[in-house]
N, C-alpha and C. Protein backbone atom coordinates (compact mmCIF):
# COMPACT_ATOMS: atom_id res chain seq x y z
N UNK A 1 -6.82 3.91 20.16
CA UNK A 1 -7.31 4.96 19.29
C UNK A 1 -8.53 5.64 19.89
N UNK A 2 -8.92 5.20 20.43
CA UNK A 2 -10.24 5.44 21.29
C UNK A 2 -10.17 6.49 22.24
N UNK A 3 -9.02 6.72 23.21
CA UNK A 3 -8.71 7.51 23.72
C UNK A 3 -8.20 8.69 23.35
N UNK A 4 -7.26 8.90 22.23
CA UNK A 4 -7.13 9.88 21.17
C UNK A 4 -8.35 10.51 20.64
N UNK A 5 -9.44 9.84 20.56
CA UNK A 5 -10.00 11.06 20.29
C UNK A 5 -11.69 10.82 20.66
N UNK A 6 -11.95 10.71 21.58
CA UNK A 6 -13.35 10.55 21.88
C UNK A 6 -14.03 11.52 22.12
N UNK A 7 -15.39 11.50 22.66
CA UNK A 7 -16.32 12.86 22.35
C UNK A 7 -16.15 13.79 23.24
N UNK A 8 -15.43 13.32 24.61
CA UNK A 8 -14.65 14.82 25.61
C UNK A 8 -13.68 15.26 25.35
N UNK A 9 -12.92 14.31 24.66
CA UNK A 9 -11.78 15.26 24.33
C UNK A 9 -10.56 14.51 23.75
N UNK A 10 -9.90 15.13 23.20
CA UNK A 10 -8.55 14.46 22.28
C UNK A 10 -8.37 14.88 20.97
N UNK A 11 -8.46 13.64 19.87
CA UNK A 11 -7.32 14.88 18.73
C UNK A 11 -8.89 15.31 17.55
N UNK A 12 -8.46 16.60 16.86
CA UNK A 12 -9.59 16.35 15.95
C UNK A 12 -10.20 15.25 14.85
N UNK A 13 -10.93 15.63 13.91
CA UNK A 13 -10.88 14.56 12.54
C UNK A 13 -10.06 14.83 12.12
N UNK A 14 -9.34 15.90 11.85
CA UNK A 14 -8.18 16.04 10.99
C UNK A 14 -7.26 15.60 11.32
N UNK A 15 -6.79 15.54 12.29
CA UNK A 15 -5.76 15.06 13.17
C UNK A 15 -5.72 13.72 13.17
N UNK A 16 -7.08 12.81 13.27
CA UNK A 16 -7.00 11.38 13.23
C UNK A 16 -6.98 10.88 11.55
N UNK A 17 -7.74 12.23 10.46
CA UNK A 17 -6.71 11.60 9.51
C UNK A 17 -5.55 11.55 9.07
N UNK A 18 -4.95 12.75 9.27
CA UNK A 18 -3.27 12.75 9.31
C UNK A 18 -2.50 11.24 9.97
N UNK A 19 -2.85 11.22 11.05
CA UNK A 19 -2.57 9.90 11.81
C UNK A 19 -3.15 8.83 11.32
N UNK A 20 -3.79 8.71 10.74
CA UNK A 20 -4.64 7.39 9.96
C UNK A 20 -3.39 6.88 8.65
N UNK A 21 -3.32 8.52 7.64
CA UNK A 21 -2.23 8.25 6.78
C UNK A 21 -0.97 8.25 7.08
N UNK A 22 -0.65 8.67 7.41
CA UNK A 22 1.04 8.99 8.12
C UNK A 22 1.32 7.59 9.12
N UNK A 23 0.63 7.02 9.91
CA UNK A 23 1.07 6.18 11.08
C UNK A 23 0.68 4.66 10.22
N UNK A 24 -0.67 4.53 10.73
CA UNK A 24 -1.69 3.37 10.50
C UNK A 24 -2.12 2.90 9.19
N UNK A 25 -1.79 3.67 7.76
CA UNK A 25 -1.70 2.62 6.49
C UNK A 25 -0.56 2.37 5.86
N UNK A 26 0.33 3.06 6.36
CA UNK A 26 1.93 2.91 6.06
C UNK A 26 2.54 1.83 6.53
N UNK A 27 2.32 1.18 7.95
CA UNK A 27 2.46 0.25 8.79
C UNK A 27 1.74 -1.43 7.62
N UNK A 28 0.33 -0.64 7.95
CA UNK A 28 -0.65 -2.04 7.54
C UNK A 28 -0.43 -2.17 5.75
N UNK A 29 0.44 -1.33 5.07
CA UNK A 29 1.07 -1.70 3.48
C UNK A 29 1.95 -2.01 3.16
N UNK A 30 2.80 -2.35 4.95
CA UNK A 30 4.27 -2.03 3.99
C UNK A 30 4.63 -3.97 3.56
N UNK A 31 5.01 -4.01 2.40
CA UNK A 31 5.49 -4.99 1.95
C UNK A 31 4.17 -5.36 0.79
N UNK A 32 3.56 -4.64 0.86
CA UNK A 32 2.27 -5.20 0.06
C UNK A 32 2.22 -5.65 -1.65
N UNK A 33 3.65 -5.37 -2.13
CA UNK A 33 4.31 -5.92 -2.97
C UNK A 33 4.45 -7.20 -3.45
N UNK A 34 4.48 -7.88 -2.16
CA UNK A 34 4.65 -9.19 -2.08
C UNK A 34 3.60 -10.06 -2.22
N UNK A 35 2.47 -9.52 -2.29
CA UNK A 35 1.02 -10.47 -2.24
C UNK A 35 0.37 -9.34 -3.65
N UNK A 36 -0.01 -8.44 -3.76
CA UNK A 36 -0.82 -7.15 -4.60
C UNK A 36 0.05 -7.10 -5.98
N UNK A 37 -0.29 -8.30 -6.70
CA UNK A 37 0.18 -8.29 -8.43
C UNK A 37 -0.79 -9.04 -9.08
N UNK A 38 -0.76 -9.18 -10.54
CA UNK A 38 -1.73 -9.30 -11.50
C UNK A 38 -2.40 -10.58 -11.05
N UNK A 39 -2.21 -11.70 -11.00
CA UNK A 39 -2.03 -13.28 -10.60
C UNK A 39 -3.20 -13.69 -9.47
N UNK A 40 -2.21 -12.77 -8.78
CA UNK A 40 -2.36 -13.47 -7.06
C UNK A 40 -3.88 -12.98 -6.56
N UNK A 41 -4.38 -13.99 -5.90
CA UNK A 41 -5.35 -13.77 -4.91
C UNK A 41 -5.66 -13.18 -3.74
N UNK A 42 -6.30 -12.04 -3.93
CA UNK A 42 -6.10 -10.94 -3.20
C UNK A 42 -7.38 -10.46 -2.37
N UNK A 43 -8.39 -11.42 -2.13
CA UNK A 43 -9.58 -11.61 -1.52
C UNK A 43 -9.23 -11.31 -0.06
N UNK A 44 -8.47 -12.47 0.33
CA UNK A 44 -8.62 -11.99 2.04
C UNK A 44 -8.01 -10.96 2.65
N UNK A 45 -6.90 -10.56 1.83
CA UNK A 45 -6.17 -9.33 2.26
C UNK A 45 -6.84 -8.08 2.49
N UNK A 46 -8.21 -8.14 1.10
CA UNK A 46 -8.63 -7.06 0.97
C UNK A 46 -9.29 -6.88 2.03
N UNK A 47 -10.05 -7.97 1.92
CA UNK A 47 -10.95 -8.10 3.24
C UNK A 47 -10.91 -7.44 4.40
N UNK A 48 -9.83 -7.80 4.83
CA UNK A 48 -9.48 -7.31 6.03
C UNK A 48 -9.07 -6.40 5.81
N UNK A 49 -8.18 -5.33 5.07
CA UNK A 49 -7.72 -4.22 4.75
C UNK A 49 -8.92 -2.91 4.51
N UNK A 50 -10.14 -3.39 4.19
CA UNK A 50 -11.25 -3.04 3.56
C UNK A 50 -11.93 -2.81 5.21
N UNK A 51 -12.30 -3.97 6.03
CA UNK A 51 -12.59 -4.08 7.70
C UNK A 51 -11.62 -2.72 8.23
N UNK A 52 -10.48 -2.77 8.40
CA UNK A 52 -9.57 -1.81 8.48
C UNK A 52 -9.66 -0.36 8.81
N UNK A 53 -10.35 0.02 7.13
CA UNK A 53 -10.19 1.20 6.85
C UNK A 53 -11.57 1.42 7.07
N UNK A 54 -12.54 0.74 7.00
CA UNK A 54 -14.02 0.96 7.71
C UNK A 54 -14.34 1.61 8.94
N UNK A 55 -13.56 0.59 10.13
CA UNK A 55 -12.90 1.43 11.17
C UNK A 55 -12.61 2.47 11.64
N UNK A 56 -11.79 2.53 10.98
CA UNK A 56 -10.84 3.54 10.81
C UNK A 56 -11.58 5.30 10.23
N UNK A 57 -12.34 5.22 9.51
CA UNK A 57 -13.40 5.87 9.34
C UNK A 57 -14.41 6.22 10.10
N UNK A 58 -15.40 5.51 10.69
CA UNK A 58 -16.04 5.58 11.60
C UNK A 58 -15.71 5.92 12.23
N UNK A 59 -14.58 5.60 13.34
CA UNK A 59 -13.42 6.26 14.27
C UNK A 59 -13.18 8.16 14.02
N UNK A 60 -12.47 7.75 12.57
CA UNK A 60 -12.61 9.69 12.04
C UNK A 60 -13.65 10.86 12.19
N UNK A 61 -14.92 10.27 11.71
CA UNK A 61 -16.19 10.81 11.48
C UNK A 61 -16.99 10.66 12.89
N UNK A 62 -16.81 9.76 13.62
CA UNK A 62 -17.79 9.75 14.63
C UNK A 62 -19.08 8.95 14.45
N UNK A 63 -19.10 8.80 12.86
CA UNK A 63 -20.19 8.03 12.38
C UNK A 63 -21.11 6.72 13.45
N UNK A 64 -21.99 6.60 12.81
CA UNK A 64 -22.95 5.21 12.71
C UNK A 64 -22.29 4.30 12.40
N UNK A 65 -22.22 3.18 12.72
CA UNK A 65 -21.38 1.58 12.42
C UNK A 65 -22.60 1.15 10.96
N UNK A 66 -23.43 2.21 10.94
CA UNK A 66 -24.44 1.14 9.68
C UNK A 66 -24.10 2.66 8.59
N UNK A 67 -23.55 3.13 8.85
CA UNK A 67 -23.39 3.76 7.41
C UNK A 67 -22.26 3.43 6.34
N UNK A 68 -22.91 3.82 5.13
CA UNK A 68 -22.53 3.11 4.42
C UNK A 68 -20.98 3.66 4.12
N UNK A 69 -20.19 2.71 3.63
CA UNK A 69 -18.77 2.75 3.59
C UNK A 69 -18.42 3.66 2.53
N UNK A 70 -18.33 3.66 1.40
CA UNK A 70 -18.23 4.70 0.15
C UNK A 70 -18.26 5.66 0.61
N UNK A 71 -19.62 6.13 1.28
CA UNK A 71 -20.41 7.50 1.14
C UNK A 71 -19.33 7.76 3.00
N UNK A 72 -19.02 7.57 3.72
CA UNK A 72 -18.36 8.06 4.69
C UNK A 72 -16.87 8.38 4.66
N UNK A 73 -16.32 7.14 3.36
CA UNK A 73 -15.12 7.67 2.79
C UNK A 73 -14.81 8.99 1.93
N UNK A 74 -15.66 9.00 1.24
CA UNK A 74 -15.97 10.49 0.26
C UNK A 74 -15.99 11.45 1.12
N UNK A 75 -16.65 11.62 2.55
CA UNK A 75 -16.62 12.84 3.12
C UNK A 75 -15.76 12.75 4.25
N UNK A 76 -14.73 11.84 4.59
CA UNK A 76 -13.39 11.80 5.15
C UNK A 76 -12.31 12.37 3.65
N UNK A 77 -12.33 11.36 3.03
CA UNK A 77 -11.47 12.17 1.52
C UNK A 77 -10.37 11.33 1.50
N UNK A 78 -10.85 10.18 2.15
CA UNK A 78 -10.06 8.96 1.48
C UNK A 78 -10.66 8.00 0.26
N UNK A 79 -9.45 7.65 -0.52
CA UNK A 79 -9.85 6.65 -1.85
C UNK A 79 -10.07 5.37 -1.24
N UNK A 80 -10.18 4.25 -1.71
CA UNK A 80 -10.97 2.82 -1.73
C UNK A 80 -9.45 2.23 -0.97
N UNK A 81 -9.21 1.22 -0.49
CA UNK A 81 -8.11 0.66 -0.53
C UNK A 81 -7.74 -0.03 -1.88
N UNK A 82 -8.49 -0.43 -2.29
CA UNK A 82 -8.11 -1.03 -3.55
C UNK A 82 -7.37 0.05 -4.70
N UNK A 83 -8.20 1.14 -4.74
CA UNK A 83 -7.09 2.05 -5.43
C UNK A 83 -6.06 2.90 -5.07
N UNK A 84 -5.69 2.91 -3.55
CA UNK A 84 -4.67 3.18 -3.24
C UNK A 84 -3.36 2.48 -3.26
N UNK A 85 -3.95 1.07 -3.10
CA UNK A 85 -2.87 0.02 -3.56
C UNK A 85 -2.33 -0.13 -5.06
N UNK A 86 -2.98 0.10 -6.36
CA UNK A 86 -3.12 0.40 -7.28
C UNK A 86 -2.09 0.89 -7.56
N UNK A 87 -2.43 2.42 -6.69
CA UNK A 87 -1.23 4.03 -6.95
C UNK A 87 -0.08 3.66 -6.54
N UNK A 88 -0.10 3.15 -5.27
CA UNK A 88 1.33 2.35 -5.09
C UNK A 88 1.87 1.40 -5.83
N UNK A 89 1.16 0.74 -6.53
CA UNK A 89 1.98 -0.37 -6.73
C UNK A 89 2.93 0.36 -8.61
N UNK A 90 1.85 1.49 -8.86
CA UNK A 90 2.46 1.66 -10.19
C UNK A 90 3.82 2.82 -9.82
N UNK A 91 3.76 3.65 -8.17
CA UNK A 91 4.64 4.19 -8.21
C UNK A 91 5.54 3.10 -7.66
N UNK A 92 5.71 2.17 -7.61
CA UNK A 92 6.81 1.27 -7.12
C UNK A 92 7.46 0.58 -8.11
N UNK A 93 6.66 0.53 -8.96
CA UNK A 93 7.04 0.22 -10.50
C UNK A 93 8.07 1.54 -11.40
N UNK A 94 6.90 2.14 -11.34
CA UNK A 94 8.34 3.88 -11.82
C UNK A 94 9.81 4.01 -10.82
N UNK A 95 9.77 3.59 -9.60
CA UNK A 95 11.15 3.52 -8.91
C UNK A 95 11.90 2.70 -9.42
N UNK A 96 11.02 1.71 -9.63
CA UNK A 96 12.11 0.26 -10.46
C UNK A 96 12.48 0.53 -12.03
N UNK A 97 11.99 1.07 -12.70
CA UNK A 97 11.83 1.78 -13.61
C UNK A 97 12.98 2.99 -14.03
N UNK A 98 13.09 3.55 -12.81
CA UNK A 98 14.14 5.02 -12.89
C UNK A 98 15.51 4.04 -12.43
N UNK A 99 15.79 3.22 -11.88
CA UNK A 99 16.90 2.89 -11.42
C UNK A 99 17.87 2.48 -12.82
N UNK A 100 19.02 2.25 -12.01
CA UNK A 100 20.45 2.33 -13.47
C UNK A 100 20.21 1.10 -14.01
N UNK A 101 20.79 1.30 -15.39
CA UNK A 101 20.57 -0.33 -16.20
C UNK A 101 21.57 -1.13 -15.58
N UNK A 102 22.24 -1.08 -14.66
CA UNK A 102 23.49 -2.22 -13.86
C UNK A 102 22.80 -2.35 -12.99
N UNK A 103 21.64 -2.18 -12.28
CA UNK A 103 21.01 -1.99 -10.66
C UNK A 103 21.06 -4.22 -10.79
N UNK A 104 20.81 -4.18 -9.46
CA UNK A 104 20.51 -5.69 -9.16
C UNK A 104 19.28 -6.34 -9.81
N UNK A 105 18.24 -5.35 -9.47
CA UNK A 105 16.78 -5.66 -9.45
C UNK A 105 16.58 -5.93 -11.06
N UNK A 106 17.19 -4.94 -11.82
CA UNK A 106 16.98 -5.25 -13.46
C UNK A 106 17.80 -6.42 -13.73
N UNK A 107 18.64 -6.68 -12.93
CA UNK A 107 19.31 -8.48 -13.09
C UNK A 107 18.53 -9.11 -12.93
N UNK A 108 17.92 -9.38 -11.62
CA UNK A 108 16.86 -10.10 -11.34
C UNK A 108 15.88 -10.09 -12.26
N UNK A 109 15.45 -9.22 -12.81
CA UNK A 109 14.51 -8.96 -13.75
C UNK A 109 14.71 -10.11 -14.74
N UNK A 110 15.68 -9.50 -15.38
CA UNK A 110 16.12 -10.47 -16.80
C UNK A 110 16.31 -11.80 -16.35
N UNK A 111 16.76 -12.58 -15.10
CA UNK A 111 17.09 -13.59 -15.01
C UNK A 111 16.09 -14.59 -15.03
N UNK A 112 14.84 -13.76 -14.57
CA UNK A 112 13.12 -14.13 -14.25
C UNK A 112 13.11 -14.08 -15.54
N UNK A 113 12.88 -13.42 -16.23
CA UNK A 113 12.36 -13.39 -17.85
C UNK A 113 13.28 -14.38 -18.62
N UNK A 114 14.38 -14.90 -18.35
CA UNK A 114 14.85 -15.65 -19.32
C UNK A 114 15.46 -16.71 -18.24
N UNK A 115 15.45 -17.83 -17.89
CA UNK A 115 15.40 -18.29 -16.77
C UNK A 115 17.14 -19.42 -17.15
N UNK A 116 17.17 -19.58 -18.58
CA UNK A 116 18.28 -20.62 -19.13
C UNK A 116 19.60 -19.55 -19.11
N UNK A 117 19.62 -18.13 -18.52
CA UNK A 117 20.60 -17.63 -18.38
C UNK A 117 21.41 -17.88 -17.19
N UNK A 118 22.86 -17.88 -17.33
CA UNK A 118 23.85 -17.64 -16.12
C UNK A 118 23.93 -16.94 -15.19
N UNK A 119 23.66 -17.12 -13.94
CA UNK A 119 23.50 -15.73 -13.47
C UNK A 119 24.70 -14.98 -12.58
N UNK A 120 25.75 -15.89 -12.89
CA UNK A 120 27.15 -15.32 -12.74
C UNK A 120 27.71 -14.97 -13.83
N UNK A 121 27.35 -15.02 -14.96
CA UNK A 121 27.96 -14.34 -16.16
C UNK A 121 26.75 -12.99 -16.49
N UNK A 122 25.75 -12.93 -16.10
CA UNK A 122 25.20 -11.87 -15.86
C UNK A 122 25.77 -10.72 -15.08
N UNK A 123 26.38 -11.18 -13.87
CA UNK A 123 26.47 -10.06 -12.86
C UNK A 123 28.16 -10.15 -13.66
N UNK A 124 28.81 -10.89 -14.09
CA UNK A 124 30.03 -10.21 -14.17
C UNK A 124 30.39 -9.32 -15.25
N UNK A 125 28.75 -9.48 -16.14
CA UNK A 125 29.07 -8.68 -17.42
C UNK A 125 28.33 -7.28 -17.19
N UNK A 126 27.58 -7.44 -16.17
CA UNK A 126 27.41 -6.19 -15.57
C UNK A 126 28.39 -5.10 -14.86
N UNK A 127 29.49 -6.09 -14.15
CA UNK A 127 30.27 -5.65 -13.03
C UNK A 127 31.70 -4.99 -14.37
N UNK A 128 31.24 -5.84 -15.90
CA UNK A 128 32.46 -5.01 -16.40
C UNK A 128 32.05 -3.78 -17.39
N UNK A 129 30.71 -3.32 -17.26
CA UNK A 129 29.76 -2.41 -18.17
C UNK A 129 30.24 -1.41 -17.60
């Protein structure tokens, strides 16, 4: 990343944020489903996700390594990681949400929520709906 865009020459800030969102948090979220729910312990992930996007910033801006994180995100015009994960996780919820009442996932659903059900008389009373 360093070479992309250093102080002789390479891509702009804009350019390294486009590439920041588009390449480099798409990569470092994907599956984040799997750990980022009500329950779970979500300390070290952040951590490092939080290290990350610090980076990743500084990198953008050109900044000082001692400035402060908030105030360098605000004038890049990125949100927190924590509430970007947030936005995702509720639009991942509305996908699950819009899908058909026969989909798999709403099987799964119900089978989790009621656990003393069949889950071959589930799918076959689905398969005859």
């Amino acid at each position: 990343m360093k070479i992309l865009g250093n102080s002789n020459h390479g891509i702009n800030p804009l350019q390294k944020h486009l590439l920041y969102g588009s390449c480099i948090l798409s990569i470092a979220l994907y599956g984040f489903q799997l750990w980022f729910y009500k329950c779970a312990p979500t300390a070290y992930h952040m951590k490092i996700l939080e290290k990350m996007q610090r980076c990743t910033v500084i990198w953008i801006l050109g900044a000082f390594k001692t400035s402060s994180l908030y105030g360098v995100e605000a004038i890049v015009g990125l949100i927190t990681i924590k509430l970007h994960l947030q936005k995702l996780g509720g639009k991942s919820q509305l996908r699950a949400n819009k899908l058909l009442s026969n989909h798999l996932l709403h099987l799964l659903i119900d089978l989790y929520l009621n656990p003393s059900s069949n889950f071959k008389s589930i799918i076959l009373d689905s398969l005859t709906n």
